[in-house]
Protein backbone atom coordinates (compact mmCIF):
# COMPACT_ATOMS: atom_id res chain seq x y z
CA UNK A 1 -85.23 145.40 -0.49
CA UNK A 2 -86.86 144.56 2.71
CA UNK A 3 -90.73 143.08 2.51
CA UNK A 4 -92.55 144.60 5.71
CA UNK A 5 -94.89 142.97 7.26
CA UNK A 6 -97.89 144.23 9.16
CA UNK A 7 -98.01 143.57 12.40
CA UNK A 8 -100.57 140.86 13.26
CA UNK A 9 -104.67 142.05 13.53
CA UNK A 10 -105.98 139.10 15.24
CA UNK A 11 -105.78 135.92 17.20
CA UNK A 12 -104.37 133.29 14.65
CA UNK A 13 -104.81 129.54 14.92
CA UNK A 14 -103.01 128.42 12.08
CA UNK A 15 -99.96 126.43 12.62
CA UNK A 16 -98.78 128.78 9.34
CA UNK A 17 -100.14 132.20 9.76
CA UNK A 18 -101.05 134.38 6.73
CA UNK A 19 -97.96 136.53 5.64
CA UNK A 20 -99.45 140.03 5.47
CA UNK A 21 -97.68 142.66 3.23
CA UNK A 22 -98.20 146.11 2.86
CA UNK A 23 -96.75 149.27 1.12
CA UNK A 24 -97.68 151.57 3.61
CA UNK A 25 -94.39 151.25 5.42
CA UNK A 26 -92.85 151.57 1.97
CA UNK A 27 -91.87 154.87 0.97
CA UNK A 28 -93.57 156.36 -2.16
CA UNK A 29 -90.05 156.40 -4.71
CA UNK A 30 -89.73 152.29 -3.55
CA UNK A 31 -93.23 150.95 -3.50
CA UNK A 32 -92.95 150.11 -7.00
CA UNK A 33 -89.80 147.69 -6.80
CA UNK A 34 -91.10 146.43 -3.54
CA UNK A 35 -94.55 145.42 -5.57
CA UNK A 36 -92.90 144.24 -8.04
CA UNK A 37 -90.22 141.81 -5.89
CA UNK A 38 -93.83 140.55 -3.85
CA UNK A 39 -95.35 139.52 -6.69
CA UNK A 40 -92.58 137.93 -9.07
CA UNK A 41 -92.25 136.23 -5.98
CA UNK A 42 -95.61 134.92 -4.89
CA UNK A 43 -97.38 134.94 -8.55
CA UNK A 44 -95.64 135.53 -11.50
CA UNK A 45 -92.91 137.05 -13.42
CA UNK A 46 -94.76 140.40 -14.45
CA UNK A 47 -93.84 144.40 -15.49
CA UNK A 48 -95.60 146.64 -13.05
CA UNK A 49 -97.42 150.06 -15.19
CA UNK A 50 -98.33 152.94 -12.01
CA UNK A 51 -101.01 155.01 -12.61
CA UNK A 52 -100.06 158.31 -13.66
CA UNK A 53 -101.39 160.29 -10.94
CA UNK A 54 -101.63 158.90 -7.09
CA UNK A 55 -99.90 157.08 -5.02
CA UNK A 56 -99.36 153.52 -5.80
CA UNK A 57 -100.72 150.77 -2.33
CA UNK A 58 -101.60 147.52 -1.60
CA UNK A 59 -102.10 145.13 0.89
CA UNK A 60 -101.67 141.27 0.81
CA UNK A 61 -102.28 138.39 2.84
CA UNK A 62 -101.11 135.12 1.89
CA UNK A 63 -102.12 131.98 2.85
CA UNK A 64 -100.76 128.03 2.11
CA UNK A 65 -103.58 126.12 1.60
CA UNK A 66 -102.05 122.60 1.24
CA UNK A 67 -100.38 122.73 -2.19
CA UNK A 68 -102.22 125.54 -3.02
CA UNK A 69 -101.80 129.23 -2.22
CA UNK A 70 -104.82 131.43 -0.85
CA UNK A 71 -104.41 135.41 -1.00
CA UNK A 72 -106.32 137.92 -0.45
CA UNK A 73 -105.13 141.56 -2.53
CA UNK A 74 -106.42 144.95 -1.49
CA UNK A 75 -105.18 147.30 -4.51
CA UNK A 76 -105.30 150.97 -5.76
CA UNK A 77 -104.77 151.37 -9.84
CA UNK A 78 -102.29 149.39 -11.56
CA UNK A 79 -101.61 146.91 -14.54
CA UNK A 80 -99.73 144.11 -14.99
CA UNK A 81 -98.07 142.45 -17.76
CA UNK A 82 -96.20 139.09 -18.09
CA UNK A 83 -94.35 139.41 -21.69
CA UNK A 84 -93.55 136.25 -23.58
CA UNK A 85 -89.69 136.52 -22.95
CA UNK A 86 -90.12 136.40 -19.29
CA UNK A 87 -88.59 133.36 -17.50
CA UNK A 88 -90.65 130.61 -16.49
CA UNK A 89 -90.03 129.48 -12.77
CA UNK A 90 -90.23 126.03 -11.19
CA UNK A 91 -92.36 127.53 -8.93
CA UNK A 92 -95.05 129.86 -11.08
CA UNK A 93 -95.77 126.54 -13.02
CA UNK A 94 -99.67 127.39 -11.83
CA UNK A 95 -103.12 128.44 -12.97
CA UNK A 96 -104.44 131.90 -11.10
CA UNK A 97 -108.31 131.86 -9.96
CA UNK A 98 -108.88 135.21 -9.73
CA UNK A 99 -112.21 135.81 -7.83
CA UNK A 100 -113.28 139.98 -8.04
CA UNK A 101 -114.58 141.12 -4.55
CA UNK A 102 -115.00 144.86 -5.27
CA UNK A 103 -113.96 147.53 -8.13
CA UNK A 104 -112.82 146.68 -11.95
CA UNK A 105 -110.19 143.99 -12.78
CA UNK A 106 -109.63 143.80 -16.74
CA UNK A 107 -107.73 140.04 -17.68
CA UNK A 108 -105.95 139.40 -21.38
CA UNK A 109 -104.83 136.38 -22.26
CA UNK A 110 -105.29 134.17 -25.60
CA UNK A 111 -106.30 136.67 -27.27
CA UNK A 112 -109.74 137.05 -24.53
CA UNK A 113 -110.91 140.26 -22.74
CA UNK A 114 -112.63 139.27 -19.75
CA UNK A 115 -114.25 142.04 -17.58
CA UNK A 116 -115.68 140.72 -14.01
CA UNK A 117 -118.25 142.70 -11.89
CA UNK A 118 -117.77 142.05 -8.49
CA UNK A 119 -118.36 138.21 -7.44
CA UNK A 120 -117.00 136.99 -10.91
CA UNK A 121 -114.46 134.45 -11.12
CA UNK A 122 -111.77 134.11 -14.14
CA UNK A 123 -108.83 131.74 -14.67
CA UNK A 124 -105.74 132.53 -16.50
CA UNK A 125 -102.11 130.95 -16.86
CA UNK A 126 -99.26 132.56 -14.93
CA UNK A 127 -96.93 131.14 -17.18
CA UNK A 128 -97.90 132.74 -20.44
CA UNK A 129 -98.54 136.26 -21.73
CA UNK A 130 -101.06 138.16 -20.06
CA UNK A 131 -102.20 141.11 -18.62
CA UNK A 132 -104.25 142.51 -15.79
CA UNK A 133 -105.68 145.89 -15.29
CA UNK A 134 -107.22 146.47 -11.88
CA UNK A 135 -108.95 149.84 -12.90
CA UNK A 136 -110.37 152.62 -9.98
CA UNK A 137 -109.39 153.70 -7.14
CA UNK A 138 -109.40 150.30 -5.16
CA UNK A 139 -109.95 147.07 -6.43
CA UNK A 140 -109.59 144.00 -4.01
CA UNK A 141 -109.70 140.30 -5.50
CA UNK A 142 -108.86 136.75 -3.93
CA UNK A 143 -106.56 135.09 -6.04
CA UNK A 144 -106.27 130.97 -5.60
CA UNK A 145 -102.85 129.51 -7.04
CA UNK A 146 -103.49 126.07 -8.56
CA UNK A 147 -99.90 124.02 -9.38
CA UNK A 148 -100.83 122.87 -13.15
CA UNK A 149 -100.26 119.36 -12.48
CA UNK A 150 -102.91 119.29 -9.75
CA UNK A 151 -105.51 121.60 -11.83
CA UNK A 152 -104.89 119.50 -15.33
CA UNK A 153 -105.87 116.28 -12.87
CA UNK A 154 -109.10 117.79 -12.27
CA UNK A 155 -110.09 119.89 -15.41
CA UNK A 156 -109.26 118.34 -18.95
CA UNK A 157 -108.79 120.68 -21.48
CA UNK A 158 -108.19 123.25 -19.18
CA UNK A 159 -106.20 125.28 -21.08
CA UNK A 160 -109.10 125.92 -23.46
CA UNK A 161 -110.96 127.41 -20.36
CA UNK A 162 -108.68 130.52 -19.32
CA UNK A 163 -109.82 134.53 -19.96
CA UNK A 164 -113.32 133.18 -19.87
CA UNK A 165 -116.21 134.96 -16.89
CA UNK A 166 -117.57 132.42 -14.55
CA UNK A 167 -120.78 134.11 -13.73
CA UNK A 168 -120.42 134.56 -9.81
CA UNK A 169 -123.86 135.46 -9.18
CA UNK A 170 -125.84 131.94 -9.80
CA UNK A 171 -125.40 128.58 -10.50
CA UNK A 172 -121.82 127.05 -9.71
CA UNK A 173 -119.84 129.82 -10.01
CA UNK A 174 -121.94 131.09 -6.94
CA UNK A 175 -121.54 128.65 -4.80
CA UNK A 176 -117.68 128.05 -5.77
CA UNK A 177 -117.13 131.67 -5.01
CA UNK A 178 -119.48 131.73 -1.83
CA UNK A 179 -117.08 128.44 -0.37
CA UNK A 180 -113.83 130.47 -1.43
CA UNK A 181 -114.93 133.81 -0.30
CA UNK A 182 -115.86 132.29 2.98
CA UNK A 183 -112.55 130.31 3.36
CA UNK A 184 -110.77 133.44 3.29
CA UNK A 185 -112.66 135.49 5.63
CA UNK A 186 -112.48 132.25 8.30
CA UNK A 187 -108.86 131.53 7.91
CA UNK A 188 -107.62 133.52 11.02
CA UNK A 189 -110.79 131.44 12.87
CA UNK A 190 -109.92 127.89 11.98
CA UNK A 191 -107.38 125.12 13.40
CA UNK A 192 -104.55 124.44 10.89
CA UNK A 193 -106.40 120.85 10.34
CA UNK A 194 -109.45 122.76 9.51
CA UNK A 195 -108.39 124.80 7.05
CA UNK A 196 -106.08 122.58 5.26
CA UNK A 197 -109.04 119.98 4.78
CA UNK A 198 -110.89 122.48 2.99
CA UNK A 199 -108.58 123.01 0.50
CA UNK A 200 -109.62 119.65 -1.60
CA UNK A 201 -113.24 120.91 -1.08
CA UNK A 202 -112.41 124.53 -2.68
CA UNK A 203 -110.59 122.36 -5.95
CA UNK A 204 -113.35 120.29 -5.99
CA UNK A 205 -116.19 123.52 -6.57
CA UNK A 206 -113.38 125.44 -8.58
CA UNK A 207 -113.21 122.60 -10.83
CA UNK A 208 -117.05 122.21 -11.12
CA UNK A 209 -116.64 126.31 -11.62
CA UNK A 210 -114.28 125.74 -14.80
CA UNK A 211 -115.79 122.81 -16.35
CA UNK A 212 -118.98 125.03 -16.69
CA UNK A 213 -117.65 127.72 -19.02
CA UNK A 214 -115.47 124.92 -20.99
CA UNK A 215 -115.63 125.11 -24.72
CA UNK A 216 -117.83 122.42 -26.28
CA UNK A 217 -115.90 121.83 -28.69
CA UNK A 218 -112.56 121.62 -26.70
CA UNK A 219 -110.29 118.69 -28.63
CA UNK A 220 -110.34 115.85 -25.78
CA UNK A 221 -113.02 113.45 -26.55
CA UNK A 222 -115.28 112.51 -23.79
CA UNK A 223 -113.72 108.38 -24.55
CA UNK A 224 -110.73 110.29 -24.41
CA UNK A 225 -111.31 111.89 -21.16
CA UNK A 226 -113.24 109.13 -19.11
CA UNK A 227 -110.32 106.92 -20.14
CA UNK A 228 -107.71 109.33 -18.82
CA UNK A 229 -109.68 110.03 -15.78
CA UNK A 230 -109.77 106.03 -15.08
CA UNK A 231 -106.29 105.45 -15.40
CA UNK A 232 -105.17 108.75 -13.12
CA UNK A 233 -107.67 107.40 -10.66
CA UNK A 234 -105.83 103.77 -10.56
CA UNK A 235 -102.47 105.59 -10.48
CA UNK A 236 -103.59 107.67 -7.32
CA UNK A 237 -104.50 104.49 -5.52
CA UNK A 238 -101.58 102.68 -6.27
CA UNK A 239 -98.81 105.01 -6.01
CA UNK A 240 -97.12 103.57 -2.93
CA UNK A 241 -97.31 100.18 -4.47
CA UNK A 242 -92.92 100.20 -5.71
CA UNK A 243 -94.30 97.82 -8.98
CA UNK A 244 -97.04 100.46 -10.23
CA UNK A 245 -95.11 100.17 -13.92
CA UNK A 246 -96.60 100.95 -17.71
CA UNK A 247 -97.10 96.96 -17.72
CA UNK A 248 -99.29 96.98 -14.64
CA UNK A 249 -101.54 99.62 -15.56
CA UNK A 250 -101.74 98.57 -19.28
CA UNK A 251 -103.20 94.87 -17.80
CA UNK A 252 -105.40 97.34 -15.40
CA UNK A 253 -107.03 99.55 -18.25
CA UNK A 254 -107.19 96.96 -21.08
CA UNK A 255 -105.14 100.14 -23.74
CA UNK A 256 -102.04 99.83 -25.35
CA UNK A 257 -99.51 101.89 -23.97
CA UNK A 258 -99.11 103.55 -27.21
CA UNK A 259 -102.39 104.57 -27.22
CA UNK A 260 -102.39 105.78 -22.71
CA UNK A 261 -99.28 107.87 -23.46
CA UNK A 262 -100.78 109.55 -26.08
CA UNK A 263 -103.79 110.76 -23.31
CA UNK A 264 -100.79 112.19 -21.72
CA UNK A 265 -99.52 114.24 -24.45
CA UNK A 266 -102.48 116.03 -24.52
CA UNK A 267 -101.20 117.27 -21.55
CA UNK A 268 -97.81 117.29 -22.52
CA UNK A 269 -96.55 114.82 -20.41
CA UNK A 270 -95.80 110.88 -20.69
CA UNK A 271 -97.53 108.41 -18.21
CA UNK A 272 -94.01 107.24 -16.32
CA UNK A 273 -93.32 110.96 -15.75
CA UNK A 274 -96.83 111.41 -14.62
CA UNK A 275 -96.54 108.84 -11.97
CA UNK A 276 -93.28 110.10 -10.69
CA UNK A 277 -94.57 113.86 -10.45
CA UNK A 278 -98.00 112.32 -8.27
CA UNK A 279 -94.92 110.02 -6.09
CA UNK A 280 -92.59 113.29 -5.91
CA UNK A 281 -95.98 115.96 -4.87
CA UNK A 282 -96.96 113.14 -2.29
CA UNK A 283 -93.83 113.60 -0.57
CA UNK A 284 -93.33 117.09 -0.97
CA UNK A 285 -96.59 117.03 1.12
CA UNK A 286 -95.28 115.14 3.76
CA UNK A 287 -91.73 116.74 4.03
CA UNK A 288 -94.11 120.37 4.73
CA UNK A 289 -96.19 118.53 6.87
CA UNK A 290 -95.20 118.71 10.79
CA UNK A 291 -97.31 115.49 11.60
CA UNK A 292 -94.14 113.52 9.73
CA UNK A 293 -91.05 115.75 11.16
CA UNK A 294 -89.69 112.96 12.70
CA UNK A 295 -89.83 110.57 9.76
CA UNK A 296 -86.79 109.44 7.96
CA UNK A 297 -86.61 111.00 4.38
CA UNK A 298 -86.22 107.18 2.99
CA UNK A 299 -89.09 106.16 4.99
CA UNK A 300 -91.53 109.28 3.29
CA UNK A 301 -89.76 108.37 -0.07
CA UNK A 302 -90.43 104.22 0.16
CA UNK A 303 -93.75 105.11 1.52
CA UNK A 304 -94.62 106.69 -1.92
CA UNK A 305 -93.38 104.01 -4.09
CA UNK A 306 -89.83 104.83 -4.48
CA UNK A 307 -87.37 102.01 -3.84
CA UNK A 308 -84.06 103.73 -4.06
CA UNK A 309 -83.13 106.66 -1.56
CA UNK A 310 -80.53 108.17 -3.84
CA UNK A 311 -82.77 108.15 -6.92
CA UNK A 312 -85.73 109.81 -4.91
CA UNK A 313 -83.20 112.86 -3.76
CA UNK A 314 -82.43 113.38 -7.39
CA UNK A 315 -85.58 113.36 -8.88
CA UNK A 316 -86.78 115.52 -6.26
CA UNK A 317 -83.94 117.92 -6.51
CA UNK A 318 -84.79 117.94 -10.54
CA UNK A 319 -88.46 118.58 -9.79
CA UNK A 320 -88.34 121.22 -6.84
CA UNK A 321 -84.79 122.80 -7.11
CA UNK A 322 -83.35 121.84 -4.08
CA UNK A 323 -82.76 118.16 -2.07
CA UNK A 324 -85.46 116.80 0.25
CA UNK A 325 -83.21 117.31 3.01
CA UNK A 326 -83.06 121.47 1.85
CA UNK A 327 -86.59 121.61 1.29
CA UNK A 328 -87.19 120.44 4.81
CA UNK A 329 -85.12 123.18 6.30
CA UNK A 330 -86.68 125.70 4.19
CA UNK A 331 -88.31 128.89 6.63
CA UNK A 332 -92.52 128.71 5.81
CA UNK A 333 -94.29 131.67 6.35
């Protein structure tokens, strides 16, 4: 089925408009199949419920925000439901930060209810079971999509800190929530460089955000967590360096690697696949990036620490789904 597109409202500046979706030019017997394609598509794998009586609508506008994915969703009554059978894709692997602007919005997951009045702020896991009940006649929410790698690099423990209400009213979750909502009602205003720089600035607060409703007693250890934090931090500044190795940064943080790998499990990774997921985002970056169009795949690749073309194309094909070469000819809305 055919996603349609409204036509465009105002003067855009971005070198990647917002795609804007809508079932008003849907008719009534489709909208639900054409909801349900946008959103297994954009969010998650998810069973759409109608409301019994009235029609079913909404309205989208989707932004890329560097790696991350800004949208804004105008809704009348409906639930969602991810099951646990669904299929995980490559490309859900993300955390949703759901921010409520107006109506009810109802989120289950882990066994948490979390209600949010308007200016509220929950996170929840679009990989695994959950469901979301946007109750009244219209509810409209921002919802920020966070690529788990990238949000387990700024939060640990994070996924002790989903279905839980980050007050939107005061303290962090205020301001987090004031920088996103603003973001989003700017977008159409702002130079593509503008707009993409703010993105680190939004993780930054929606980190801060997350870290304030964390569990206390969440199983990382602080030791445990300022010595994970250390080594990520030497990793990030050394990634285009082609002898960054388990040797180098064992000399670097003064642990065995025994004892660094098992930081990483607690994130169920290992510290060699860590460093070649950081290499392989890098230059996913570039290869969207229309500053470096004219670079040489083996140049972005040796840039970011790899040393063999052919082994770069695989990995990235193993990590992304397609070859670098593909991925650069890939249409972006």
């Amino acid at each position: 089925m055919k996603l349609t597109a409204l036509p465009d409202q105002a003067p855009n500046n971005l070198d990647k408009a917002g795609l804007k979706l809508s079932t008003s030019a849907i008719a009534p017997r489709e909208r639900h199949d054409w909801l349900r394609e946008v959103i297994c598509r954009e969010y998650a794998q998810v069973d759409i419920i109608s409301p019994v009586h009235g029609d079913l609508s909404q309205e989208l506008i989707i932004y890329p925000w560097e790696n991350l994915q800004l949208s804004t969703v105008k809704s009348s009554a409906i639930s969602l439901q991810r099951s646990p059978k669904e299929p995980c894709l490559n490309r859900h692997d993300a955390y949703l930060m759901v921010m409520l602007l107006s109506g009810d919005y109802l989120m289950q997951q882990n066994g948490r209810d979390v209600v949010l009045q308007p200016g509220d702020m929950t996170l929840y896991d679009a990989t695994r079971p959950h469901r979301v009940h946007c109750q009244g006649e219209s509810t409209e929410v921002i919802y920020l999509s966070i690529p788990r790698t990238v949000l387990r690099n700024s939060v640990s423990g994070i996924d002790n800190c989903t279905a839980l209400r980050i007050p939107g009213r005061q303290g962090i979750g205020s301001i987090a929530g004031n920088f996103l909502r603003s973001s989003v009602t700017q977008a159409d205003q702002l130079q593509s460089y503008e707009f993409s720089r703010l993105a680190e600035h939004a993780l930054d607060l929606l980190s801060l955000a997350v870290t304030s409703v964390r569990p206390g007693d969440f199983s990382l250890s602080r030791s445990r967590s300022v010595s994970l934090n250390m080594i990520k931090t030497f990793i990030e500044q050394n990634l285009s360096n082609t002898e960054l190795d388990t040797a180098l940064i064992v000399r670097h943080a003064g642990l065995s690697a025994r004892y660094i790998n098992t930081l990483f499990e607690d994130e169920q990774t290992s510290l060699m696949r860590y460093v070649w997921k950081r290499r392989l985002e890098n230059c996913r970056k570039e290869l969207q990036n229309p500053r470096y169009a004219g670079h040489r795949l083996s140049d972005i690749a040796f840039r970011w620490g790899f040393n063999d073309a052919a082994h770069f194309s695989r990995a990235f094909k193993q990590q992304f789904g397609c070859s670098p070469r593909e991925f650069r000819q890939l249409p972006s809305f």
